[in-house]
Protein backbone atom coordinates (compact mmCIF):
# COMPACT_ATOMS: atom_id res chain seq x y z
CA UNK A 1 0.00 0.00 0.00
CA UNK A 2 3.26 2.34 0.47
CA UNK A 3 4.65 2.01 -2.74
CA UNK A 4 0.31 2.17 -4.10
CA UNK A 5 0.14 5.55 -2.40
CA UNK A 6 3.45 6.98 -4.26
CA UNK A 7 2.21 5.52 -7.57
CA UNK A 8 -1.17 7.32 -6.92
CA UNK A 9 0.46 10.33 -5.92
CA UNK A 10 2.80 10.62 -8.80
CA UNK A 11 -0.28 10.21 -11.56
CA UNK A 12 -2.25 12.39 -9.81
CA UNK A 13 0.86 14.95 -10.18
CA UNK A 14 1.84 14.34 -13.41
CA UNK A 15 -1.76 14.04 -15.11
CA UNK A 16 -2.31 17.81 -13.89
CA UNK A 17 1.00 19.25 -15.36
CA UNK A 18 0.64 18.01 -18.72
CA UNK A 19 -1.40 20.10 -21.02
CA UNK A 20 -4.02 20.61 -17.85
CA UNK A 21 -6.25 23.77 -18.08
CA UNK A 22 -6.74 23.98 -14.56
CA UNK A 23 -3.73 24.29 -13.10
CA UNK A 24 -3.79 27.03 -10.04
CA UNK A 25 -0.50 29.08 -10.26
CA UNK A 26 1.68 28.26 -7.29
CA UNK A 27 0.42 29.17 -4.42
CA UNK A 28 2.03 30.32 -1.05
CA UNK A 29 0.02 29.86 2.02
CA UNK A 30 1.99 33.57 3.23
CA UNK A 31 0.26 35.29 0.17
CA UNK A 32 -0.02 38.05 2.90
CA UNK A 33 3.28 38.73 2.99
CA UNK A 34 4.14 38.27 -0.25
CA UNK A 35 1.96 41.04 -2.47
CA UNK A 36 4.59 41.16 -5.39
CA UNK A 37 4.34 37.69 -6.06
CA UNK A 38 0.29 38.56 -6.40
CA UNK A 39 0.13 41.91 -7.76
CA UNK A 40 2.58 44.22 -9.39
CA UNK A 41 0.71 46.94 -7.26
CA UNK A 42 1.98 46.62 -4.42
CA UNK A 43 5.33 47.21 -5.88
CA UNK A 44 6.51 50.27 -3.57
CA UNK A 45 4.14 49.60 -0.58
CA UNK A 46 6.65 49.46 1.69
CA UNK A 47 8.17 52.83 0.96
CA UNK A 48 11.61 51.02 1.19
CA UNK A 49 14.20 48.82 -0.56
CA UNK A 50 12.62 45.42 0.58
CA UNK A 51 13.72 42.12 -0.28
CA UNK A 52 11.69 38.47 0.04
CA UNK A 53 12.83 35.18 -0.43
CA UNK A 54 9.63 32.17 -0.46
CA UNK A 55 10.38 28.58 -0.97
CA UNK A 56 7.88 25.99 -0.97
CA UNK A 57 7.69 22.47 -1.14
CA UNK A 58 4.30 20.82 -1.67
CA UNK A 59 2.58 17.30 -0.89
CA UNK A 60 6.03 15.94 0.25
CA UNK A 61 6.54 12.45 0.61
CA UNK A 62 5.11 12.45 -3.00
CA UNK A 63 7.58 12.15 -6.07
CA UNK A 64 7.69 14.99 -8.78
CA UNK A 65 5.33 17.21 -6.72
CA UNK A 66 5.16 20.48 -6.75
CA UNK A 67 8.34 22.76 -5.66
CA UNK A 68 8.13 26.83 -5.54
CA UNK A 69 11.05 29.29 -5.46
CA UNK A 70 10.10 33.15 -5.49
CA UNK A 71 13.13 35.98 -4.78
CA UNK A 72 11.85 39.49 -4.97
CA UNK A 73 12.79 43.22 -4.53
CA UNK A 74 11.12 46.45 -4.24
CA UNK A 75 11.20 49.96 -3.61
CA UNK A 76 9.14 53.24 -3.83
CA UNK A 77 11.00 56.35 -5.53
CA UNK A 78 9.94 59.77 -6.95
CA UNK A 79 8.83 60.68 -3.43
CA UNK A 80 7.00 57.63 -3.40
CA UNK A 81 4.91 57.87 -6.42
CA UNK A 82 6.60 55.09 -8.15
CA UNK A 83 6.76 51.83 -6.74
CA UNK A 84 9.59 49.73 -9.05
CA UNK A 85 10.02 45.82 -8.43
CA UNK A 86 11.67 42.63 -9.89
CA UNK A 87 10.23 38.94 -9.28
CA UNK A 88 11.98 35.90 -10.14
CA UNK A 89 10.22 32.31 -9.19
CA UNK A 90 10.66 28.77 -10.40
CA UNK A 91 8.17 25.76 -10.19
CA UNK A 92 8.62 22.30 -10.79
CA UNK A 93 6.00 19.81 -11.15
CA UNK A 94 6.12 16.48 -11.99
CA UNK A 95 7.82 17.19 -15.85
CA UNK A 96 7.18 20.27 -16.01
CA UNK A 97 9.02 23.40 -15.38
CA UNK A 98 8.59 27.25 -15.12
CA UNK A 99 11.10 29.99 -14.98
CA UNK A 100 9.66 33.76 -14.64
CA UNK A 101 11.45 37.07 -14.45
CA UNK A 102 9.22 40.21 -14.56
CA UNK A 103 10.14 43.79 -14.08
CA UNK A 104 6.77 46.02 -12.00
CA UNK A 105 6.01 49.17 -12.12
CA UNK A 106 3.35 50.66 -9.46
CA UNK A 107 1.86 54.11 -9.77
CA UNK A 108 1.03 55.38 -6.32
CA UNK A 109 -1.52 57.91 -5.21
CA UNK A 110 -1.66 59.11 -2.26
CA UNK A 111 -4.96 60.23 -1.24
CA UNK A 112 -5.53 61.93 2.24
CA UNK A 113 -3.17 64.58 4.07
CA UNK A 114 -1.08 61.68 6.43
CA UNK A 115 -0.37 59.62 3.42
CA UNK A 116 -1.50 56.55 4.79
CA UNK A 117 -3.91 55.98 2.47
CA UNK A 118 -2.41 55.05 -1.21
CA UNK A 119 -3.86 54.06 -4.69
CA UNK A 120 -1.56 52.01 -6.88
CA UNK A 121 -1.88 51.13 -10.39
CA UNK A 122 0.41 48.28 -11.15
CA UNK A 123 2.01 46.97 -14.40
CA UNK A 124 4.44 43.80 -14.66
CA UNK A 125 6.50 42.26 -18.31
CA UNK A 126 8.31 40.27 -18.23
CA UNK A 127 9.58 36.19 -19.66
CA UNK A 128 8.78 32.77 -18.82
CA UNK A 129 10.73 29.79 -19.69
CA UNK A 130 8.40 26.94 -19.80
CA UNK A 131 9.95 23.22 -19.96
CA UNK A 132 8.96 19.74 -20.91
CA UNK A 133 11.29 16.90 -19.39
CA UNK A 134 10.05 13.59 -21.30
CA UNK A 135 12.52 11.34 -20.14
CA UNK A 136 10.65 12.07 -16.47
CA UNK A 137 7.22 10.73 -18.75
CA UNK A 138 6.39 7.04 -19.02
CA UNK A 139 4.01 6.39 -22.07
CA UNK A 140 1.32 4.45 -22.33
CA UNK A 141 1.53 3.67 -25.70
CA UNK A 142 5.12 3.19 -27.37
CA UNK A 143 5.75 6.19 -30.07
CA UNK A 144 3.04 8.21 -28.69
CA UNK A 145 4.98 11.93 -30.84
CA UNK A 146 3.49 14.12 -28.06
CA UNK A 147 5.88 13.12 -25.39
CA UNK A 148 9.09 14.57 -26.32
CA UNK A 149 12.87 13.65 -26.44
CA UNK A 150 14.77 14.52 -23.82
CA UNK A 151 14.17 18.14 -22.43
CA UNK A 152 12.21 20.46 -24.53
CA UNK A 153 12.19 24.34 -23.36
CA UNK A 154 10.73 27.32 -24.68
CA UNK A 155 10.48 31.44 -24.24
CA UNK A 156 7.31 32.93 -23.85
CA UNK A 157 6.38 36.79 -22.67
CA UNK A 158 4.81 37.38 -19.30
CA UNK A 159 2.07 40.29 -18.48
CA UNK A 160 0.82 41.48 -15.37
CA UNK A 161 -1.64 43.95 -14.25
CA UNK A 162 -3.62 44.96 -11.59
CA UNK A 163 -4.98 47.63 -8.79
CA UNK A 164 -4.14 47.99 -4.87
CA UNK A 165 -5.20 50.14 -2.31
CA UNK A 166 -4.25 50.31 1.26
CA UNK A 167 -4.67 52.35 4.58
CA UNK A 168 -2.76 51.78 8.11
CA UNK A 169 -5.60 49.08 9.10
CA UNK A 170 -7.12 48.07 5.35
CA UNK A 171 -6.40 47.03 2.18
CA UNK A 172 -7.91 44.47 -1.08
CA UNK A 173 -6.25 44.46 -4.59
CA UNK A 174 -7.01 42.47 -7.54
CA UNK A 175 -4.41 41.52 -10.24
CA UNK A 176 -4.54 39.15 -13.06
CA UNK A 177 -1.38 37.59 -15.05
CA UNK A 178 -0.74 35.35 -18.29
CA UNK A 179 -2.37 37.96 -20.30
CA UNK A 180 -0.41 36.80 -23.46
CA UNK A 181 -2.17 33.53 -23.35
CA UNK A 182 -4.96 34.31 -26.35
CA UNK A 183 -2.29 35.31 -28.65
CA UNK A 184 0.15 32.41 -27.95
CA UNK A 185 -2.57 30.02 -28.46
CA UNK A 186 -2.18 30.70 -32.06
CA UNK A 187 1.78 29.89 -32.09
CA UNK A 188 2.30 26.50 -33.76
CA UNK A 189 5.85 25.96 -31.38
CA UNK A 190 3.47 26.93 -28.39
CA UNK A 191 1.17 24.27 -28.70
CA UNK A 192 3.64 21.11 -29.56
CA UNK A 193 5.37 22.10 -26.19
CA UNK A 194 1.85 20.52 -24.81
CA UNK A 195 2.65 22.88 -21.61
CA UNK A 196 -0.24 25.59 -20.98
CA UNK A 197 -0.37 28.42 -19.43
CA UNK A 198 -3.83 30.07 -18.42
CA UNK A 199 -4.62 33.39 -17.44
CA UNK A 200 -5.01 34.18 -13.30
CA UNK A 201 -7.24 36.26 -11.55
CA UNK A 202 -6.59 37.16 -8.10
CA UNK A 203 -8.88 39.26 -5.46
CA UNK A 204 -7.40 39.62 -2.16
CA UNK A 205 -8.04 41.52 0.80
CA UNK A 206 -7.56 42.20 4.75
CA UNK A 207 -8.22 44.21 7.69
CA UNK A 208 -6.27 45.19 11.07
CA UNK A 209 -8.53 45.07 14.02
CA UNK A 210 -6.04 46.63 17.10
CA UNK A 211 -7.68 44.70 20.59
CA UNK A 212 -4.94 47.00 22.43
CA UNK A 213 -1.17 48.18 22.65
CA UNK A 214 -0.06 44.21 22.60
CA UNK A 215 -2.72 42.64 20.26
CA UNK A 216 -3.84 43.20 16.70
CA UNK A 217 -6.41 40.48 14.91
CA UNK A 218 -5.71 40.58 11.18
CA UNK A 219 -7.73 38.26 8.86
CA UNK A 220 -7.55 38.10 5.09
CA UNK A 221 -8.42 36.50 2.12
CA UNK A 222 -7.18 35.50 -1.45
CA UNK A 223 -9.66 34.43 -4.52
CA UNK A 224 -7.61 32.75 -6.98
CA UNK A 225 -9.52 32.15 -10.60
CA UNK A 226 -7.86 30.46 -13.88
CA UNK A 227 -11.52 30.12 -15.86
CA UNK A 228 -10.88 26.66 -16.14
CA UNK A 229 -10.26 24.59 -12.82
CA UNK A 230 -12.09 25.15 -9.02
CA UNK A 231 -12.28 28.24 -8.06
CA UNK A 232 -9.74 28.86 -4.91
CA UNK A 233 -10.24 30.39 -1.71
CA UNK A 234 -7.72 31.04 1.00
CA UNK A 235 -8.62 32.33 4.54
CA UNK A 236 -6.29 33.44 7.17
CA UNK A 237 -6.36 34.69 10.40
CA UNK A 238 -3.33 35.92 12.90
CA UNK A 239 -2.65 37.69 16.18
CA UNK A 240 0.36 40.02 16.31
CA UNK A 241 1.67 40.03 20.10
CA UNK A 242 3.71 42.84 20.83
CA UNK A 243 4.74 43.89 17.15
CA UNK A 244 7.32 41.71 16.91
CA UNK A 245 5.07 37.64 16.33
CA UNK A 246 2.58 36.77 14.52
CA UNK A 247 0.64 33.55 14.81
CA UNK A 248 -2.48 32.22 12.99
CA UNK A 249 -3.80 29.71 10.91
CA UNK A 250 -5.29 29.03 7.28
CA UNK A 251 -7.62 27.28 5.34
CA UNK A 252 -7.78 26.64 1.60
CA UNK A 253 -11.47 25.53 0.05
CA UNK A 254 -12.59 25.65 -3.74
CA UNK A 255 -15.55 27.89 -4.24
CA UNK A 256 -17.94 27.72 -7.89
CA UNK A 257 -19.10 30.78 -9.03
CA UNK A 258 -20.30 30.43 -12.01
CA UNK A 259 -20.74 26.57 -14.19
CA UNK A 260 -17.57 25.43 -15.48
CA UNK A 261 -18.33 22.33 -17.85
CA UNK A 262 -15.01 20.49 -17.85
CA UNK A 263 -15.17 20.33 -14.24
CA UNK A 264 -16.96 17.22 -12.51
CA UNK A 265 -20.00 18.21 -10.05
CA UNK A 266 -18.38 16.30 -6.90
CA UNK A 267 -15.30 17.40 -6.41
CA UNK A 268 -14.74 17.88 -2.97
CA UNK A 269 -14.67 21.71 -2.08
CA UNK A 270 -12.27 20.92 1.19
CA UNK A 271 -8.08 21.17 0.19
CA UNK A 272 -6.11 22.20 3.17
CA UNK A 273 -5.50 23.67 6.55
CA UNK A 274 -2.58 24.62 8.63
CA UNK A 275 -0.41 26.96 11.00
CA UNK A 276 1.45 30.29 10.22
CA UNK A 277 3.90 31.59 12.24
CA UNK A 278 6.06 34.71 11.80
CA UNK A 279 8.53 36.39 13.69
CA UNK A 280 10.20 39.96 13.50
CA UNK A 281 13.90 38.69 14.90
CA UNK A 282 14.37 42.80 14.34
CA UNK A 283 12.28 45.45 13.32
CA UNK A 284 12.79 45.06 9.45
CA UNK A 285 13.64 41.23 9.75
CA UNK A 286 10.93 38.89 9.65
CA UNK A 287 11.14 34.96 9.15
CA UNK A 288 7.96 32.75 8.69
CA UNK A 289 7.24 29.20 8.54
CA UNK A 290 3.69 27.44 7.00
CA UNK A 291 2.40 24.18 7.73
CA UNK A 292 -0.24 23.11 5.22
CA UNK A 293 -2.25 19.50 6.06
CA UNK A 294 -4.14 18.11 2.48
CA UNK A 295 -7.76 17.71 3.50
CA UNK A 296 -8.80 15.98 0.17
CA UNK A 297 -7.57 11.97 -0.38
CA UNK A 298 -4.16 12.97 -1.71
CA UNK A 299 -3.59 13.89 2.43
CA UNK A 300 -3.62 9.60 2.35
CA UNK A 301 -0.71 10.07 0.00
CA UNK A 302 1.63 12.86 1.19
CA UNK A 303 3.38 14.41 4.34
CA UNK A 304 1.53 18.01 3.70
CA UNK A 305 3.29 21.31 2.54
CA UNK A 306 6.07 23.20 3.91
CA UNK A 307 6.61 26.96 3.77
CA UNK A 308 9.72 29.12 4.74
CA UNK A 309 10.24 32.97 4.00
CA UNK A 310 11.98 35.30 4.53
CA UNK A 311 11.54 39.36 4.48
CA UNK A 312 14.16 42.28 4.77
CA UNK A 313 13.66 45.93 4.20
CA UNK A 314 15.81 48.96 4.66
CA UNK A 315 15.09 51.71 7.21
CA UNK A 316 15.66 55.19 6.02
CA UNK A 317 14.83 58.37 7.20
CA UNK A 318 12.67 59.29 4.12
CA UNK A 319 9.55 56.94 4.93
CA UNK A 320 6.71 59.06 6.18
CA UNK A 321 4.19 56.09 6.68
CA UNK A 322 3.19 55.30 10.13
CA UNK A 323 3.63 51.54 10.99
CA UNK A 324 1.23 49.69 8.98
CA UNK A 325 0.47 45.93 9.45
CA UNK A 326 0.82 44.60 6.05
């Protein structure tokens, strides 16, 4: 039954990454920490040079699933009406591969007298390097010309967009990425790759709820949409103690808006829940850790998901911003 669960777990990995149409982007249970990766919005929020490293690892235990890599910088200039950024994440999944480099630009206005209240406009371009490994691919039938020799890779262009606003205690943005896809559905060299890449739509949003000098409740939310697979919805829900830890917990469900006909009517809306835990080690130094535990029958399979990251900015005299709490 070991060796059955791998198996399981392996096809289950693999029959998603090849050609699939609904395929979620990666997805980091911190998405709260990590706007850039979301939005190219919040490039800037900080008001300071601030750099983010994410790694994830996903259903271990299971071979060929999912592993995420995201590096990231960011900074707000022209008196902080421009936010600039750069993003660079890999995924590997089963065979399949992504490498993604965008530059973001944010246009920032501020909108009351104390500047704590900003509108940002967000742009991101950027390339993709999407690869096929066959040798990783068994086929089912001998000659089958869609499974390819060897590694296969190929260049594609990358656009982002999207909208973010944010006061001391508030904020939602909503972003979407892939916007290339119609046209490179056309390209011949595109389609023999047989990897796909769908547009994303994500909604997000949170509040800051102060109890008193030593406690803030902060819950949020992230809607993640391809058009194509379940619809995604992440909840989470901390406690900062004393500014300096945070500690909370998430859960991850699948939500249908509207009909989507390649998608069976039973599939469970449950995926995940875990633990978040982050801690400022220094005022601009914070290091988290995420725990996710698979709720659906691949939990039978796997050892859950493990998240690390890590966030540094710069402190300068020439932010204005009051402390914030996202």
């Amino acid at each position: 039954m070991k060796y059955f669960g791998k198996i399981m777990g392996l096809f289950l990995v693999v029959s998603v990454s090849i050609k699939s149409y609904g395929q979620q982007n990666a997805q980091f249970g911190q998405y709260a920490f990590n706007g850039l990766y979301i939005n190219p919005a919040y490039a800037g929020y900080k008001e300071e040079l601030y750099l983010q490293l994410f790694a994830r690892a996903q259903w271990t235990g299971i071979k060929g699933a999912l592993q995420t890599l995201s590096i990231s910088a960011d900074e707000a200039i022209s008196n902080e009406s421009i936010g600039v950024g750069a993003i660079i994440s890999k995924d590997k999944i089963g065979a399949q591969s992504a490498l993604t480099a965008s530059a973001n630009f944010a246009y920032r206005i501020k909108i009351d007298r104390t500047e704590t209240k900003v509108l940002a406009f967000g742009l991101g371009i950027g390339l993709m390097q999407l690869g096929l490994n066959g040798s990783l691919l068994e086929p089912i039938e001998q000659g089958d010309t869609r499974i390819p020799t060897g590694s296969v890779n190929q260049i594609v262009p990358d656009l982002r967009a999207g909208f973010h606003y944010s006061s001391d205690k508030f904020f939602v943005g909503f972003s979407a990425n892939n916007l290339f896809c119609s046209i490179l559905s056309t390209d011949v060299a595109y389609k023999l790759l047989n990897v796909k890449v769908q547009p994303h739509f994500y909604l997000t949003s949170g509040f800051a709820f102060p109890f008193n000098d030593t406690l803030v409740f902060k819950p949020t939310f992230l809607i993640k949409e391809d058009l194509h697979g379940p619809t995604s919805l992440d909840l989470n829900a901390f406690l900062l103690i004393k500014d300096r830890f945070w500690i909370g917990g998430m859960y991850r469900s699948s939500l249908q808006i509207f009909p989507k006909s390649n998608l069976e009517s039973n599939l469970p809306a449950r995926s995940a829940i875990g633990l978040i835990s982050e801690w400022f080690v220094r005022q601009n130094l914070r290091i988290g850790y995420g725990y996710d535990y698979t709720l659906n029958k691949l939990g039978n399979y796997d050892y859950g998901s493990h998240e690390i990251s890590i966030g540094y900015y710069l402190l300068t005299r020439k932010s204005r911003r009051p402390k914030c709490y996202f």
